[in-house]
N, C-alpha and C. Protein backbone atom coordinates (compact mmCIF):
# COMPACT_ATOMS: atom_id res chain seq x y z
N UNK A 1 -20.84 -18.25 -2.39
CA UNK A 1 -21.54 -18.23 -1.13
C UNK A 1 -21.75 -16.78 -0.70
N UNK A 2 -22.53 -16.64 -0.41
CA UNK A 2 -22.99 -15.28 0.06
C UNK A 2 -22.91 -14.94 1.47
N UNK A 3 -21.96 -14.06 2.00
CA UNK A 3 -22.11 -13.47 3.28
C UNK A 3 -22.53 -12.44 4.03
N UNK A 4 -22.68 -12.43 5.55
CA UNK A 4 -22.79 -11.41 6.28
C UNK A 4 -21.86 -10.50 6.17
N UNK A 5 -22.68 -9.05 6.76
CA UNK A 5 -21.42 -7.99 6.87
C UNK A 5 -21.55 -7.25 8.10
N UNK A 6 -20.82 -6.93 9.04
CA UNK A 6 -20.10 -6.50 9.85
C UNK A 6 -19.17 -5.03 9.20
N UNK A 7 -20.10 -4.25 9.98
CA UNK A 7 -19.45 -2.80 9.95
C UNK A 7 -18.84 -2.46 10.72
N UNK A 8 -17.57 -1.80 11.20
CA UNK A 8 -16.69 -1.16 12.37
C UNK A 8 -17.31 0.04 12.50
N UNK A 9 -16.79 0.41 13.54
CA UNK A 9 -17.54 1.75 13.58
C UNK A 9 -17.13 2.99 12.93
N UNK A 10 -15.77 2.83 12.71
CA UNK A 10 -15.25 4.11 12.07
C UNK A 10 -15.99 4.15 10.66
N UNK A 11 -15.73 2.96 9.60
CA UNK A 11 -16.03 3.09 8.79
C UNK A 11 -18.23 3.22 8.73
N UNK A 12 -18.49 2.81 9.40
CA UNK A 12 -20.58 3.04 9.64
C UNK A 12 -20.50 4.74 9.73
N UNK A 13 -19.42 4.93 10.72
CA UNK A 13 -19.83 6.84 10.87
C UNK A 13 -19.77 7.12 9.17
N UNK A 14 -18.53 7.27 8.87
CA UNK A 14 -17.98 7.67 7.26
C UNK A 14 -19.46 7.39 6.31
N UNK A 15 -19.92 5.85 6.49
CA UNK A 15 -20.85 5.84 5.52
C UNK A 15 -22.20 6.63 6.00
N UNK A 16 -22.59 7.17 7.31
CA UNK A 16 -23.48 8.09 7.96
C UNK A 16 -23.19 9.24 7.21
N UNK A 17 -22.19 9.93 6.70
CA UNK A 17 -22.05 11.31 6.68
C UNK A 17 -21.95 11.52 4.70
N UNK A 18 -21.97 10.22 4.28
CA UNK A 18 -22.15 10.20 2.77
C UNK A 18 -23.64 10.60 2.36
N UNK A 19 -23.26 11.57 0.91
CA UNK A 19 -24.79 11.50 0.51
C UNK A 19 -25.73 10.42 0.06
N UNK A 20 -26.86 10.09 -0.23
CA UNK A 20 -27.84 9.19 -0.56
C UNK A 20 -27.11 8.51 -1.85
N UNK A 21 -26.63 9.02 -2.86
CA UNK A 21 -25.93 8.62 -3.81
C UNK A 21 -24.69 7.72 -3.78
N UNK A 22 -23.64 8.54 -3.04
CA UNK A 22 -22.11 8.00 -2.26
C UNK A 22 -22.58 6.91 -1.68
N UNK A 23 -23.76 6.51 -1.00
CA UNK A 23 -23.69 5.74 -0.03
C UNK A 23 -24.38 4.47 -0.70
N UNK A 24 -25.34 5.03 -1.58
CA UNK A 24 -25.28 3.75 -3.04
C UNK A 24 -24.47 2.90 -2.74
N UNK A 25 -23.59 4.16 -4.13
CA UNK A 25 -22.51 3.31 -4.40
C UNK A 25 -21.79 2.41 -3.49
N UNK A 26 -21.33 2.69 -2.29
CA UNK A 26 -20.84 1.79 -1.46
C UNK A 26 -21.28 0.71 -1.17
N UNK A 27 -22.61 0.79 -0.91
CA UNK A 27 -23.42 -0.15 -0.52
C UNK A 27 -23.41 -1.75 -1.78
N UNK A 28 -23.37 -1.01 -3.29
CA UNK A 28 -23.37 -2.10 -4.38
C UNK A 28 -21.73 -2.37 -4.27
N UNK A 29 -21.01 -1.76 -4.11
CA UNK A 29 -19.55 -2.27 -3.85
C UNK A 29 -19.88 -3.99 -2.95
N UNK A 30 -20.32 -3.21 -1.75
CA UNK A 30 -19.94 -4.23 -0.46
C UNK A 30 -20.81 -5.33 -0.56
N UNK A 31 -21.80 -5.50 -1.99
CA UNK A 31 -22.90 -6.82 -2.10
C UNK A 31 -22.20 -7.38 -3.14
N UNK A 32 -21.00 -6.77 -3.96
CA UNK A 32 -20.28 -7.62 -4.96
C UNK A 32 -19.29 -7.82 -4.16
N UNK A 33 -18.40 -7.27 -3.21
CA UNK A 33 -17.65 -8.54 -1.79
C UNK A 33 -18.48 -9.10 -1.67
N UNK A 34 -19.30 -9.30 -1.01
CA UNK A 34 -20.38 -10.28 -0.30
C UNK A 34 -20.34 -11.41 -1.00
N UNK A 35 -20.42 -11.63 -2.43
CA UNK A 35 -20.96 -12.62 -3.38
C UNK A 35 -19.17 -13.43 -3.88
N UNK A 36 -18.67 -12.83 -3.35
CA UNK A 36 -17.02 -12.87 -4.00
C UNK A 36 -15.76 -12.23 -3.01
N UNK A 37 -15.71 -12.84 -1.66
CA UNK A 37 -14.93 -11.76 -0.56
C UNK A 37 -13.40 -12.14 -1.15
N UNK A 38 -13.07 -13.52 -1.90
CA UNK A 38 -12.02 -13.79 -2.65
C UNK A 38 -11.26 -12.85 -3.71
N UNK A 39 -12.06 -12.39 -4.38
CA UNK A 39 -11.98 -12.06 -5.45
C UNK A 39 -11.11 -10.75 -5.61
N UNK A 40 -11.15 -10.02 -4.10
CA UNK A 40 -10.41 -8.74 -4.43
C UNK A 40 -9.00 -8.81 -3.83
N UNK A 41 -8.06 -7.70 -4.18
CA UNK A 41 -7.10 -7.99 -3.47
C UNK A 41 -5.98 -8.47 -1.91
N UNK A 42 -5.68 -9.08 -1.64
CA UNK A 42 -5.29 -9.22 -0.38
C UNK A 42 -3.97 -8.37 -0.41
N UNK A 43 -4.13 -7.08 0.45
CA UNK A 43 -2.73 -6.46 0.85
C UNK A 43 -2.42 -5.91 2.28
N UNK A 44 -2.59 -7.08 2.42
CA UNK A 44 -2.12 -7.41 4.36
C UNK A 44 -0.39 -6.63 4.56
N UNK A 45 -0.01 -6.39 5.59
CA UNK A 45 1.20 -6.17 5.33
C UNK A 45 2.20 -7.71 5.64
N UNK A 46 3.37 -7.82 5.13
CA UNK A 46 4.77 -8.73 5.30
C UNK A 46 4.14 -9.26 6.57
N UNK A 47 3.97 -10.78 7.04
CA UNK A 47 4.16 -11.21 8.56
C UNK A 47 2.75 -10.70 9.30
N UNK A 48 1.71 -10.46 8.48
CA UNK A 48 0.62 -10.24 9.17
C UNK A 48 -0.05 -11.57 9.26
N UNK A 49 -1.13 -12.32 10.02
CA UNK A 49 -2.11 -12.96 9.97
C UNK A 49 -3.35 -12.51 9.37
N UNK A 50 -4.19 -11.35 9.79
CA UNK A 50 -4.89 -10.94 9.66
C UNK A 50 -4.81 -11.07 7.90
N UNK A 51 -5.84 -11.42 7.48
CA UNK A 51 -6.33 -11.16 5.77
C UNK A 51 -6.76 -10.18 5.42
N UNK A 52 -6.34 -9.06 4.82
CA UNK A 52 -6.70 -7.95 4.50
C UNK A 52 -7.08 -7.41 3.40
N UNK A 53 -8.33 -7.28 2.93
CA UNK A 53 -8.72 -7.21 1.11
C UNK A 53 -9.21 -5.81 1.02
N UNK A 54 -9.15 -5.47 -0.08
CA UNK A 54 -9.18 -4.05 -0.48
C UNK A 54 -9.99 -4.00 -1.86
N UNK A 55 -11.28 -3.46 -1.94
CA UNK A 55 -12.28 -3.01 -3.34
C UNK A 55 -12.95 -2.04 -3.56
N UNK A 56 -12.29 -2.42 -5.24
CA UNK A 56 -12.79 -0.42 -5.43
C UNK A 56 -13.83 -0.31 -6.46
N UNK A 57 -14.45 0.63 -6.49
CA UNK A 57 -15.69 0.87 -7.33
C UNK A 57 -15.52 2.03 -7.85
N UNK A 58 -16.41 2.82 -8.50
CA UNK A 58 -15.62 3.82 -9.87
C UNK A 58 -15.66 5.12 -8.94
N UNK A 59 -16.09 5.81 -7.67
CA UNK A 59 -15.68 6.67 -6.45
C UNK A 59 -15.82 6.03 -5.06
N UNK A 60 -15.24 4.72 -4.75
CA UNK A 60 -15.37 4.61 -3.68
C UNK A 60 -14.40 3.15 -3.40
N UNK A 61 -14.17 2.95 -2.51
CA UNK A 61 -13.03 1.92 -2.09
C UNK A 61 -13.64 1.50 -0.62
N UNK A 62 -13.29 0.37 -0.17
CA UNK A 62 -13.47 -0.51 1.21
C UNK A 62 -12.44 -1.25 1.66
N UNK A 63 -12.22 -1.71 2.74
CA UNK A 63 -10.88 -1.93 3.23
C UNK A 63 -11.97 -3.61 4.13
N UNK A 64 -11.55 -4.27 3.84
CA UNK A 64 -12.45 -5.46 4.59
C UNK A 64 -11.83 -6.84 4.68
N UNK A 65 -12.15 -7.46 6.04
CA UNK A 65 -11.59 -8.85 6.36
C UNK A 65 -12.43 -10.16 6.25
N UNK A 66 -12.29 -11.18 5.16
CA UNK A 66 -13.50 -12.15 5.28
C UNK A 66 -12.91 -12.92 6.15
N UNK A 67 -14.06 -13.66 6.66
CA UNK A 67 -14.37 -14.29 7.90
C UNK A 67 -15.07 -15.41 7.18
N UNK A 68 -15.10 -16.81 8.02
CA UNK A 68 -16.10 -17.40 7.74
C UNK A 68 -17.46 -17.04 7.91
N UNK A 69 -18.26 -16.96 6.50
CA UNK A 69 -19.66 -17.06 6.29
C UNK A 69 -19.77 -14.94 6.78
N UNK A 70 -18.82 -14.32 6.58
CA UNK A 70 -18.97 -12.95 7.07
C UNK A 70 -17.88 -11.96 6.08
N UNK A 71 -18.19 -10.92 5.82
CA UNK A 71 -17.55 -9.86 5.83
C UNK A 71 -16.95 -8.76 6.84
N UNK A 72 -15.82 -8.40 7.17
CA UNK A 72 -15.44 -7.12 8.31
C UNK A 72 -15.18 -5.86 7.31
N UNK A 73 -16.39 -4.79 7.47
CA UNK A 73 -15.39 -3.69 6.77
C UNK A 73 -14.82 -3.02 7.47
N UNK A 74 -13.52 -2.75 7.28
CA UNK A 74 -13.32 -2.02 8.54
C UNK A 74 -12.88 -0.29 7.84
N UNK A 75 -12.98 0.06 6.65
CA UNK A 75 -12.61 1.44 6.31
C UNK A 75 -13.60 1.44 4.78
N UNK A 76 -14.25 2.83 4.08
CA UNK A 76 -14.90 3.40 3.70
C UNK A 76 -14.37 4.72 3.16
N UNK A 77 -13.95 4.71 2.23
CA UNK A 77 -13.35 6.02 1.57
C UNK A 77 -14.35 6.53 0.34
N UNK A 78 -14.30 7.95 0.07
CA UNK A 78 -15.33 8.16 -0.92
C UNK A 78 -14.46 9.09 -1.64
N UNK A 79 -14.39 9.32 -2.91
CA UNK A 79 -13.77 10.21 -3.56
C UNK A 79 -14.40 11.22 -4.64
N UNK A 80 -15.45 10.86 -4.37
CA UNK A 80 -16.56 11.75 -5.69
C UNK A 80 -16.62 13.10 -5.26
């Protein structure tokens, strides 16, 4: 099933200040969550509710919460 995505704001600035390239990449990261928000790791901490998944791509990583029929990213790291 394919979902929406929902950007936080911290992480929308971060992807504002990436180059045209960096921001690619992120962008094909967050359409293979989209297609698969299961698929990546959940590392919520001990006693959390919140679902917390984490995916990485070959310079870049996302920090994101699925939702029904939605994605939350809520962090954007770039390492290139």
């Amino acid at each position: 099933m394919r979902c929406g995505v929902v950007v936080e704001e911290l992480a929308s600035d971060v992807r504002g200040e990436l180059s045209a390239d960096a921001r690619r990449e992120v962008l094909e990261l967050v359409e293979l969550v989209r297609l698969a928000p299961g698929a990546w790791p959940d590392v919520r901490d001990p006693g959390s509710v919140e679902e917390i998944r984490e995916a990485f791509g070959a310079r870049c990583w996302i920090q994101y919460m699925p939702h029904e029929g939605a994605i939350e990213v809520r962090e954007i790291a770039w390492a290139g």
